[in-house]
PDB file of N, CA and C in Angstrom:
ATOM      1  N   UNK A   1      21.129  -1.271   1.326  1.00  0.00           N
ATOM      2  CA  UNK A   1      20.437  -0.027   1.597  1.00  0.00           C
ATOM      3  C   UNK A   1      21.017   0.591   2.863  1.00  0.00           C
ATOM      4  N   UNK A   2      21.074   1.730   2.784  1.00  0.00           N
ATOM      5  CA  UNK A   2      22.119   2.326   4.294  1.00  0.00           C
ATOM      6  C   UNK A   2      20.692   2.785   5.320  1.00  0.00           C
ATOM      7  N   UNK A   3      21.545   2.824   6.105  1.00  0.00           N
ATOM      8  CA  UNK A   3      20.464   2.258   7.691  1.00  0.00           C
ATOM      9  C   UNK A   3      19.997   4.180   7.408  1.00  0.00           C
ATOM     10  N   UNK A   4      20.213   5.296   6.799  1.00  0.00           N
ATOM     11  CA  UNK A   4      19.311   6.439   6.675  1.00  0.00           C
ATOM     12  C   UNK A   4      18.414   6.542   6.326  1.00  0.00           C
ATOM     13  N   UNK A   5      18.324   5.303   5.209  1.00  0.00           N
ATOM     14  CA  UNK A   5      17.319   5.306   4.016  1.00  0.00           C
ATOM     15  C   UNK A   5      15.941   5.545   4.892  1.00  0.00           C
ATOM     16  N   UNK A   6      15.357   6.180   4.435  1.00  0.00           N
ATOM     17  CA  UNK A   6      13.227   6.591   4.538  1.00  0.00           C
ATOM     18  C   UNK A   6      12.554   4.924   4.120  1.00  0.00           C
ATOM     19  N   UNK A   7      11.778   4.453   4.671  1.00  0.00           N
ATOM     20  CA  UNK A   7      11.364   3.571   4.445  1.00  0.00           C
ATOM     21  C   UNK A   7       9.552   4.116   4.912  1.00  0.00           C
ATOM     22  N   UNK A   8       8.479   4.264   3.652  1.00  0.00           N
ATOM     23  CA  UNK A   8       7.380   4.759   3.568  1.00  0.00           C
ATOM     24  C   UNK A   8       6.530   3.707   3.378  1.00  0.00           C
ATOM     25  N   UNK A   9       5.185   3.817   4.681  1.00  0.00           N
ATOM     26  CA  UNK A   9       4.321   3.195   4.967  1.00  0.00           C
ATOM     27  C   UNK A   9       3.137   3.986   3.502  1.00  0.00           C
ATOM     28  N   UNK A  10       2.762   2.818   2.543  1.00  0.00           N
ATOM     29  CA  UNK A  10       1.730   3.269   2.060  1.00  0.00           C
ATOM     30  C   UNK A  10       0.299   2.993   2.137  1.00  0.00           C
ATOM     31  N   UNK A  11      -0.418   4.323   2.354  1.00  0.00           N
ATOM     32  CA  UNK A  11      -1.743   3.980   2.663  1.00  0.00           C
ATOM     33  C   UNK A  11      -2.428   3.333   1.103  1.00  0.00           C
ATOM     34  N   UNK A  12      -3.447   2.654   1.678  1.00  0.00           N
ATOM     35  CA  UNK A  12      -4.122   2.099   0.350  1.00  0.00           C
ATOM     36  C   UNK A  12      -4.662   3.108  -0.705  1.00  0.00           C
ATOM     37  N   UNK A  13      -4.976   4.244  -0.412  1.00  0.00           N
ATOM     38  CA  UNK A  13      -4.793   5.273  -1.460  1.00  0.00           C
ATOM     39  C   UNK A  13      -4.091   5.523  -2.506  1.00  0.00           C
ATOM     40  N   UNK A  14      -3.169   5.199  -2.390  1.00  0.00           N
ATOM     41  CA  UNK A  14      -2.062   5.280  -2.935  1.00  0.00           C
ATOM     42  C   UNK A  14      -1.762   4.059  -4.171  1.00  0.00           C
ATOM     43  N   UNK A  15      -2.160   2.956  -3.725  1.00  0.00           N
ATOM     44  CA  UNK A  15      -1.965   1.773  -4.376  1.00  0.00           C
ATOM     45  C   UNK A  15      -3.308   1.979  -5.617  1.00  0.00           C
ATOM     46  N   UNK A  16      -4.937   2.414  -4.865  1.00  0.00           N
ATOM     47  CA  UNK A  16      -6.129   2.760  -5.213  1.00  0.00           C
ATOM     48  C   UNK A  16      -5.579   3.535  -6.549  1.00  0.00           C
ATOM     49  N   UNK A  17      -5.370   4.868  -6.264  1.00  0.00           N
ATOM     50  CA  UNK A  17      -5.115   5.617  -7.380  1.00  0.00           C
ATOM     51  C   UNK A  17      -3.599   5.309  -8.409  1.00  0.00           C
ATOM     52  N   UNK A  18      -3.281   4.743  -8.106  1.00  0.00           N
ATOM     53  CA  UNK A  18      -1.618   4.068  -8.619  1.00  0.00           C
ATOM     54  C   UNK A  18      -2.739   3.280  -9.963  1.00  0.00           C
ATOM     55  N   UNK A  19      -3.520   2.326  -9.378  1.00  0.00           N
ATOM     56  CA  UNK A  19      -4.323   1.298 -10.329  1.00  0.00           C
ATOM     57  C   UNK A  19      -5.159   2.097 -11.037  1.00  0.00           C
ATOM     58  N   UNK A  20      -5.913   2.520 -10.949  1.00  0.00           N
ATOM     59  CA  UNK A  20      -7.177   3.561 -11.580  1.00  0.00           C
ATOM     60  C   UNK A  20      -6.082   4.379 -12.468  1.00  0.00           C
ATOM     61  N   UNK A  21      -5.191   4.998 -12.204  1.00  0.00           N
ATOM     62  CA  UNK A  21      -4.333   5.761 -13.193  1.00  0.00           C
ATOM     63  C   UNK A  21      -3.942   4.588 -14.618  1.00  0.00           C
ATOM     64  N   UNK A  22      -3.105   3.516 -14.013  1.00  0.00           N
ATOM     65  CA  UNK A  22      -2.275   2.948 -15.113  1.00  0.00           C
ATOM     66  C   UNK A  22      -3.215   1.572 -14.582  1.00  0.00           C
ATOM     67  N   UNK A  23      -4.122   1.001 -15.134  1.00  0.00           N
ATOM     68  CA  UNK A  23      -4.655  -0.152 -14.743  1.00  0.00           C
ATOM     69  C   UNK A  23      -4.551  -1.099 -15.369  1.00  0.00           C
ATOM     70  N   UNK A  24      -3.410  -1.204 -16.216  1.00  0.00           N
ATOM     71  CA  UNK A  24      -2.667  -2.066 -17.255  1.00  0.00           C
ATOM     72  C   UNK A  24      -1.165  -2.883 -16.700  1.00  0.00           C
ATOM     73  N   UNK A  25      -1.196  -1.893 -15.519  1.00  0.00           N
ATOM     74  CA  UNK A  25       0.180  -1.796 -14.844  1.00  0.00           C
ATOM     75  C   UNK A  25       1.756  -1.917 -15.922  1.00  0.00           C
ATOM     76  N   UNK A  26       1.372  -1.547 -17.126  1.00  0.00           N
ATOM     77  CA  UNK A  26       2.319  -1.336 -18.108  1.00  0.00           C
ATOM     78  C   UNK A  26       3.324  -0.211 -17.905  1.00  0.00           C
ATOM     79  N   UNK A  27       2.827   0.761 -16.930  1.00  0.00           N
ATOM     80  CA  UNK A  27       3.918   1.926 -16.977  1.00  0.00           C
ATOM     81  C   UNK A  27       4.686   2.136 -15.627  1.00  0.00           C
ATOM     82  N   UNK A  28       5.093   3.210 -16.100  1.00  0.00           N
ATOM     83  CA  UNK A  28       6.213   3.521 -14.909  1.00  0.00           C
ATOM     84  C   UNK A  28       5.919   3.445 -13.642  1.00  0.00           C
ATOM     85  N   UNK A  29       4.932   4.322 -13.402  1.00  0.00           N
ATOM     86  CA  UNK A  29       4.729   4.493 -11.735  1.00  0.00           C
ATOM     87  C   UNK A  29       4.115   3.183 -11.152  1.00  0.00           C
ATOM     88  N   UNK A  30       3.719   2.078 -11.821  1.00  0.00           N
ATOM     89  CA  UNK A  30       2.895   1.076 -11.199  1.00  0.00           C
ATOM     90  C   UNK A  30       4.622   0.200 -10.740  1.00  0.00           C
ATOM     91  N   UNK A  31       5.165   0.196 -11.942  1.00  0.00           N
ATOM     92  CA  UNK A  31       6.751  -0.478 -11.865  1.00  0.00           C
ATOM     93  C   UNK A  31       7.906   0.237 -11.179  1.00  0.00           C
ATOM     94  N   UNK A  32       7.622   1.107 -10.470  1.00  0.00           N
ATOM     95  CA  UNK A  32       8.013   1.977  -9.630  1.00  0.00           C
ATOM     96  C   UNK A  32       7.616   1.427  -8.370  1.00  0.00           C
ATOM     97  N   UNK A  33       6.298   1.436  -7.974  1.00  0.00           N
ATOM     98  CA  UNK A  33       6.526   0.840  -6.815  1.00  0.00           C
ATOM     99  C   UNK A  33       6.550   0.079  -6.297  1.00  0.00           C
ATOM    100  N   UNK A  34       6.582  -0.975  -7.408  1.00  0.00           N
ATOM    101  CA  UNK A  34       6.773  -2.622  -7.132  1.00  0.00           C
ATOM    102  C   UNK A  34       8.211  -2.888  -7.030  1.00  0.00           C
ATOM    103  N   UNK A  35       9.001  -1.842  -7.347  1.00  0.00           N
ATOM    104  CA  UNK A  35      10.454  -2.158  -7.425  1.00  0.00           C
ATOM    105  C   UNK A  35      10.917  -1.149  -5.678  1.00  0.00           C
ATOM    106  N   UNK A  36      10.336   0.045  -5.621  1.00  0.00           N
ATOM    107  CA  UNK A  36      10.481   0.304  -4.030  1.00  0.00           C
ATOM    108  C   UNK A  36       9.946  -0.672  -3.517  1.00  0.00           C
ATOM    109  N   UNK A  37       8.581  -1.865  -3.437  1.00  0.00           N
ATOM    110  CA  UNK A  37       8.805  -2.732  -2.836  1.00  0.00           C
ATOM    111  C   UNK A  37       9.815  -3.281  -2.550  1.00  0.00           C
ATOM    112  N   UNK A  38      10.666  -4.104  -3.737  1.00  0.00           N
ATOM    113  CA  UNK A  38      11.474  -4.799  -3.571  1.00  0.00           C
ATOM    114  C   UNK A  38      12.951  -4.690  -2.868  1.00  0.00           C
ATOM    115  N   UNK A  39      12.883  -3.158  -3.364  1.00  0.00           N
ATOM    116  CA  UNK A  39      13.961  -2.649  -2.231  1.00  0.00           C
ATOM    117  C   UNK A  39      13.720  -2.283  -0.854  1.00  0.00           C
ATOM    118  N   UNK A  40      12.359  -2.762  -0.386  1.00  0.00           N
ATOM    119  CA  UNK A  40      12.089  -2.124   0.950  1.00  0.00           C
ATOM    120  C   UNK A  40      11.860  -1.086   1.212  1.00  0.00           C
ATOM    121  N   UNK A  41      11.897  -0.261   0.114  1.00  0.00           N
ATOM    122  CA  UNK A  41      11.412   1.300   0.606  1.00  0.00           C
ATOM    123  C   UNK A  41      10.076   1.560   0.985  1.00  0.00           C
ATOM    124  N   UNK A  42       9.357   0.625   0.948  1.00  0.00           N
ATOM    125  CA  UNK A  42       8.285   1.122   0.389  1.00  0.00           C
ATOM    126  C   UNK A  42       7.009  -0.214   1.603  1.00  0.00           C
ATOM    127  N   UNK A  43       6.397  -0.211   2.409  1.00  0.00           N
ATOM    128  CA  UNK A  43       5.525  -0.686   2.749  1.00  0.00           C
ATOM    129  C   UNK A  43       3.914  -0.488   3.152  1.00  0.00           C
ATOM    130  N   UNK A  44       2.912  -1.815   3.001  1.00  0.00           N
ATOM    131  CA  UNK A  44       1.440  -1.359   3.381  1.00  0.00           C
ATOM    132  C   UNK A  44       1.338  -2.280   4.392  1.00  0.00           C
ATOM    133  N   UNK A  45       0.448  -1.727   5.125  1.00  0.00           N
ATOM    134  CA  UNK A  45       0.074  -2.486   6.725  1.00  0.00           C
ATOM    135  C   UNK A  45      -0.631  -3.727   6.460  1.00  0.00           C
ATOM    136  N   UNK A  46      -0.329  -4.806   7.098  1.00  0.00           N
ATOM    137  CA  UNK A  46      -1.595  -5.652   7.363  1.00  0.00           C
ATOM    138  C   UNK A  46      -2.725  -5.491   6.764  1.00  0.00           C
ATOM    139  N   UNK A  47      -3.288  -4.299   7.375  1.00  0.00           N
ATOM    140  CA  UNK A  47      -4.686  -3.774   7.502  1.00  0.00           C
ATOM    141  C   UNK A  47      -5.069  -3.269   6.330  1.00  0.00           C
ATOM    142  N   UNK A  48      -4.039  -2.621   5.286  1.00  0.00           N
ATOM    143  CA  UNK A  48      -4.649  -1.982   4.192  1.00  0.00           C
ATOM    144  C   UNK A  48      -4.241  -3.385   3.252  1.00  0.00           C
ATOM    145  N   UNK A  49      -3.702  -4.106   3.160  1.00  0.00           N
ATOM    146  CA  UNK A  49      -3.753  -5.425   2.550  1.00  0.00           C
ATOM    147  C   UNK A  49      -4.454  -6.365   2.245  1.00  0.00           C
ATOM    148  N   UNK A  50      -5.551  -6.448   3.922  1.00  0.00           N
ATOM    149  CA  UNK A  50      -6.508  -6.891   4.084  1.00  0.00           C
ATOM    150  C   UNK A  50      -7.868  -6.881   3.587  1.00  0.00           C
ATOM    151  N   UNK A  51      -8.084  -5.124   3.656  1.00  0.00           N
ATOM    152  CA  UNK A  51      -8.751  -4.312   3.054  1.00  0.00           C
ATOM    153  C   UNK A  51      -9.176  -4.165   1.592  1.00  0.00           C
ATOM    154  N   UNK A  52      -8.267  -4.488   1.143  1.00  0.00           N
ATOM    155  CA  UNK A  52      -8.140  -5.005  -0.336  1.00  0.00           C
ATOM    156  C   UNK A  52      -7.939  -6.137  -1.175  1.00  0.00           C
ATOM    157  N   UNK A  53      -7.456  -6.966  -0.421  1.00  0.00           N
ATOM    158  CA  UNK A  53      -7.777  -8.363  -1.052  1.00  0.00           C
ATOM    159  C   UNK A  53      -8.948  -9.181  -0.897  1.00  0.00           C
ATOM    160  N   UNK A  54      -9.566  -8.781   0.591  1.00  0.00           N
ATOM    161  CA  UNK A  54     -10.207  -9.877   0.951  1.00  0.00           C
ATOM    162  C   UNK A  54     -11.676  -9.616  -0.004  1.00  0.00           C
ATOM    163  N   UNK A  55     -12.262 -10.803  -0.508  1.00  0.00           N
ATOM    164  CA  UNK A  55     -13.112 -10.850  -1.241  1.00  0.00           C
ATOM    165  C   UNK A  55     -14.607 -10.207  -0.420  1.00  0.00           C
ATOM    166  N   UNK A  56     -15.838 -10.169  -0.786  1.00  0.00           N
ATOM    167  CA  UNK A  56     -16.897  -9.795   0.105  1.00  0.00           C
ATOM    168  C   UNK A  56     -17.427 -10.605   0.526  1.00  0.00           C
ATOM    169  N   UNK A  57     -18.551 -10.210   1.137  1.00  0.00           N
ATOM    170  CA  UNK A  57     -18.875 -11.727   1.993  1.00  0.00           C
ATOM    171  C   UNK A  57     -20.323 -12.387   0.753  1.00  0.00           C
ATOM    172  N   UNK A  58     -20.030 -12.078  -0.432  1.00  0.00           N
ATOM    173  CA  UNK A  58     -21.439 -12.237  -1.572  1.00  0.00           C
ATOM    174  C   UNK A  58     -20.341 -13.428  -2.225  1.00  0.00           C
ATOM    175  N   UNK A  59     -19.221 -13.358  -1.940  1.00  0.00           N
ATOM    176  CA  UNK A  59     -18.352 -14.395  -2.491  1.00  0.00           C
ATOM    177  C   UNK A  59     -17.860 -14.162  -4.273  1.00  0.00           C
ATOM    178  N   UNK A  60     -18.170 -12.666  -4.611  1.00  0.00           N
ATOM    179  CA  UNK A  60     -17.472 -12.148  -5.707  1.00  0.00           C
ATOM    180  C   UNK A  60     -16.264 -12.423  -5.998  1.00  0.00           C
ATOM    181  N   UNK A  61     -15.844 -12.897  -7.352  1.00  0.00           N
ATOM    182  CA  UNK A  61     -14.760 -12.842  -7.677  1.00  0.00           C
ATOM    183  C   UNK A  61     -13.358 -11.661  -7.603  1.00  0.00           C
ATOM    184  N   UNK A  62     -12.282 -12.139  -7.029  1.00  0.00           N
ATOM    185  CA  UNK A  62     -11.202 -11.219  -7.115  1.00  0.00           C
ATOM    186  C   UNK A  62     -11.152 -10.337  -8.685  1.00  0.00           C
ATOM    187  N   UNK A  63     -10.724  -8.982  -8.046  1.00  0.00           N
ATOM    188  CA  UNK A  63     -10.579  -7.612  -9.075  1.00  0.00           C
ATOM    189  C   UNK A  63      -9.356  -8.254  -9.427  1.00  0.00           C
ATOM    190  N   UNK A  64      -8.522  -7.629 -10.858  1.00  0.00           N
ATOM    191  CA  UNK A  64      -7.470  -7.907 -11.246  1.00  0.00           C
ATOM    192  C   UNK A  64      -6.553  -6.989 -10.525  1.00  0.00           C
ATOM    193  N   UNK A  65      -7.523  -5.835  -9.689  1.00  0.00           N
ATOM    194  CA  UNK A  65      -6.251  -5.167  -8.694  1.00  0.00           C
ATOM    195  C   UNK A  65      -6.162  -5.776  -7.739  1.00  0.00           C
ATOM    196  N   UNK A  66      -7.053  -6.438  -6.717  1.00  0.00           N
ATOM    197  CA  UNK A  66      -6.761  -7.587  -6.032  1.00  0.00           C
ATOM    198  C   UNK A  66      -5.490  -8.324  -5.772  1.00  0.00           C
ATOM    199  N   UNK A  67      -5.938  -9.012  -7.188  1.00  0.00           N
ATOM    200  CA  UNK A  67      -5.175 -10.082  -7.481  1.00  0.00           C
ATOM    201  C   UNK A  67      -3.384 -10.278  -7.439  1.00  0.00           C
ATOM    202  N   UNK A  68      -3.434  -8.732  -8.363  1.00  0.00           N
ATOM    203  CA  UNK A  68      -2.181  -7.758  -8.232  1.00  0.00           C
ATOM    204  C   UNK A  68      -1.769  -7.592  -6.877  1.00  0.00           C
ATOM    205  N   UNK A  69      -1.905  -6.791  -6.279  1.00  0.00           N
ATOM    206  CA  UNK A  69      -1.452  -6.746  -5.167  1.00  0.00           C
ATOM    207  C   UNK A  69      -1.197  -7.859  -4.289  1.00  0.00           C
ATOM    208  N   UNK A  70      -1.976  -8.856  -4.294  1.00  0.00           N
ATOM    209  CA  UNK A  70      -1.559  -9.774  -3.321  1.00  0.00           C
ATOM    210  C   UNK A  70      -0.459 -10.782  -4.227  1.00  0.00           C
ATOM    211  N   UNK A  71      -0.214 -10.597  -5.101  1.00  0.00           N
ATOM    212  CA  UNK A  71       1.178 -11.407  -5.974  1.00  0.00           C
ATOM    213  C   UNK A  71       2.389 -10.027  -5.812  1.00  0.00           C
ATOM    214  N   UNK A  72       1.870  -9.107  -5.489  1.00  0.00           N
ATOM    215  CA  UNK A  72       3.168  -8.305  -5.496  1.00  0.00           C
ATOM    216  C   UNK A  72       4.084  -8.046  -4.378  1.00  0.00           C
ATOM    217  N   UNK A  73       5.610  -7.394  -4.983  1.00  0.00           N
ATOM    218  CA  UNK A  73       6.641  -7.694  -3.859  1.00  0.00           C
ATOM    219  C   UNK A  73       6.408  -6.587  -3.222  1.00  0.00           C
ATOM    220  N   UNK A  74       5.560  -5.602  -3.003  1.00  0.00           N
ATOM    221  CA  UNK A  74       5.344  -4.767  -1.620  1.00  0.00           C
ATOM    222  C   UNK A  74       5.152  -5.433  -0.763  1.00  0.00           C
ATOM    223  N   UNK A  75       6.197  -5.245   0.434  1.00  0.00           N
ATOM    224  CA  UNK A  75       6.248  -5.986   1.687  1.00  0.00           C
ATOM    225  C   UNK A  75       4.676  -5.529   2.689  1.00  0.00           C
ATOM    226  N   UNK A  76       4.515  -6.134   3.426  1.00  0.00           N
ATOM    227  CA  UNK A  76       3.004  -5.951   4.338  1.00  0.00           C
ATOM    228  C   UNK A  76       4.275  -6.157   5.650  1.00  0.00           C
ATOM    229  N   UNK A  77       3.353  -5.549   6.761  1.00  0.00           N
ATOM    230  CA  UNK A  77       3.710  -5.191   8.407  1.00  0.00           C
ATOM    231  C   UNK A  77       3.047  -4.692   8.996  1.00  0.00           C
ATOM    232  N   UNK A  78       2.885  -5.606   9.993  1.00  0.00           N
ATOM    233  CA  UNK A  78       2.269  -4.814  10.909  1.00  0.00           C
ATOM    234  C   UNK A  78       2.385  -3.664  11.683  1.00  0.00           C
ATOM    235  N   UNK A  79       2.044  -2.482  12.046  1.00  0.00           N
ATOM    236  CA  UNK A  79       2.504  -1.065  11.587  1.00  0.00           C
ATOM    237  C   UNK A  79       3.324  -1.207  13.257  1.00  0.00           C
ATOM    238  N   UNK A  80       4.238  -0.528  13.403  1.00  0.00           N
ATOM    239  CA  UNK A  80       5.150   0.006  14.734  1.00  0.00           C
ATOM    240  C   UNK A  80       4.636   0.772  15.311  1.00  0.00           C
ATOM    241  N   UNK A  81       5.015   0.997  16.535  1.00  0.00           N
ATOM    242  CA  UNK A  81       4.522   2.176  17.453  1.00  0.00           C
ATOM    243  C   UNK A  81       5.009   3.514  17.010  1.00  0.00           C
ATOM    244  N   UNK A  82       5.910   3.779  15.967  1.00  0.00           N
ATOM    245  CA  UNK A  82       6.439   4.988  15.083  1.00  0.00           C
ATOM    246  C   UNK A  82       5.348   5.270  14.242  1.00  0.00           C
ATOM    247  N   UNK A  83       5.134   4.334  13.572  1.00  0.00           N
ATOM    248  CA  UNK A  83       3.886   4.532  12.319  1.00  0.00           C
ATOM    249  C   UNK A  83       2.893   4.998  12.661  1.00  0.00           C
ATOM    250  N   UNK A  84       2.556   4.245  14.017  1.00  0.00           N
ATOM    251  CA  UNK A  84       1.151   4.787  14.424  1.00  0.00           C
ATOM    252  C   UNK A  84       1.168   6.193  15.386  1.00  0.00           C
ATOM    253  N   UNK A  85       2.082   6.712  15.454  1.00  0.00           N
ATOM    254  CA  UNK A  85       2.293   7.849  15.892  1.00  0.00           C
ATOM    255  C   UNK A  85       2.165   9.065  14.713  1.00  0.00           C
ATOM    256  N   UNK A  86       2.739   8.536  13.641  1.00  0.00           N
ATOM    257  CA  UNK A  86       2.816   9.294  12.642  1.00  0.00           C
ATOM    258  C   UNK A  86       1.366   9.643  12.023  1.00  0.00           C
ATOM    259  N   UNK A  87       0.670   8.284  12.143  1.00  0.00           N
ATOM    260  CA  UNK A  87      -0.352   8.361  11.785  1.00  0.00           C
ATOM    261  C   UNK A  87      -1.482   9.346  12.531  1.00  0.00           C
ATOM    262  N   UNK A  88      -1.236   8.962  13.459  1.00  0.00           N
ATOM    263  CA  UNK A  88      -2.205  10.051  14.692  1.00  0.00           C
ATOM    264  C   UNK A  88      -1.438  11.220  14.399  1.00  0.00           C
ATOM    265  N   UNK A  89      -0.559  11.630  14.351  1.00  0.00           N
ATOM    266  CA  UNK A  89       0.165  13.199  14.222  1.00  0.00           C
ATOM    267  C   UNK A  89      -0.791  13.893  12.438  1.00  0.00           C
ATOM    268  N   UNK A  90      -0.880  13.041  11.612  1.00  0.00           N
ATOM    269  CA  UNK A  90      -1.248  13.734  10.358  1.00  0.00           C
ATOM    270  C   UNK A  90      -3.048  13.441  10.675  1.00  0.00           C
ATOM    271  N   UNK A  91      -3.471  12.720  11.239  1.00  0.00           N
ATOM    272  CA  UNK A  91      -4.876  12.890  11.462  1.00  0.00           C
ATOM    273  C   UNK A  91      -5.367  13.983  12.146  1.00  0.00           C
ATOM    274  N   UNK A  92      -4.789  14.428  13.400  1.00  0.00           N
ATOM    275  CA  UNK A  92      -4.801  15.830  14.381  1.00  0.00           C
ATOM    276  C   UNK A  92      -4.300  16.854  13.164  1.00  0.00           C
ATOM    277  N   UNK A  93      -3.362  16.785  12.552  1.00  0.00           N
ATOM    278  CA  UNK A  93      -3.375  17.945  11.639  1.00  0.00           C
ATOM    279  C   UNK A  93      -4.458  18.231  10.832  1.00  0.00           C
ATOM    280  N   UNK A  94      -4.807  17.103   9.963  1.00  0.00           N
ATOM    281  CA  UNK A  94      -5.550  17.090   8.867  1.00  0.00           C
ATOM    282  C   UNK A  94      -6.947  16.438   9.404  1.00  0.00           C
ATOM    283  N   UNK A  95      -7.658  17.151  10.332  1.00  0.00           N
ATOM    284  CA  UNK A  95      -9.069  16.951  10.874  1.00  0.00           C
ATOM    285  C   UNK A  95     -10.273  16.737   9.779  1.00  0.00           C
ATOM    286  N   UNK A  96     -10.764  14.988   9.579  1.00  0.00           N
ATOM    287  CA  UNK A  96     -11.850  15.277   8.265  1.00  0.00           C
ATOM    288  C   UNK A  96     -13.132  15.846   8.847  1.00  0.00           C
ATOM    289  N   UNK A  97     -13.121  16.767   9.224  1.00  0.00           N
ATOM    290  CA  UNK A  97     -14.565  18.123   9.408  1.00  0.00           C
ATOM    291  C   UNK A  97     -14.874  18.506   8.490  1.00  0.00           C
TER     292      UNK A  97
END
């Protein structure tokens, strides 16, 4: 991969509506971004990883999106001082008022 390449932090939104769309994970876009995983294009934080796997505290069984995600090759990181800049830059834009 050449050192230009975009490498995109995904929020759990993204993964959320990725599943709810194709929740069979039979089609393209689910195999899409399991394969930008694999090439690195493509990462979720720690935190939205967390967020989604971890079971509740009622001790419910794991969702099959769960489950998914934490077997999949989307890389997890802990976010950089870039990311979190980025992140604060689109929150000041996009004020939830």
């Amino acid at each position: 991969m050449s050192s230009s390449a975009h490498i995109y932090c995904l929020d759990a939104n993204v993964l959320i509506q990725t599943w709810q769309k194709w929740p069979h994970l039979k089609f393209v876009p689910t195999i899409g971004i399991l394969e930008l995983g694999k090439q690195g294009r493509i990462f979720i934080a720690e935190r939205v990883k967390n967020e989604i796997v971890v079971t509740d505290d009622k001790g419910k069984k794991k969702t099959t999106f769960q489950k998914w995600l934490k077997r999949s090759s989307i890389p997890v990181h802990k976010p950089t001082e870039n990311v979190i800049k980025c992140w604060q830059n689109t929150i000041q834009a996009n004020p939830f008022t």
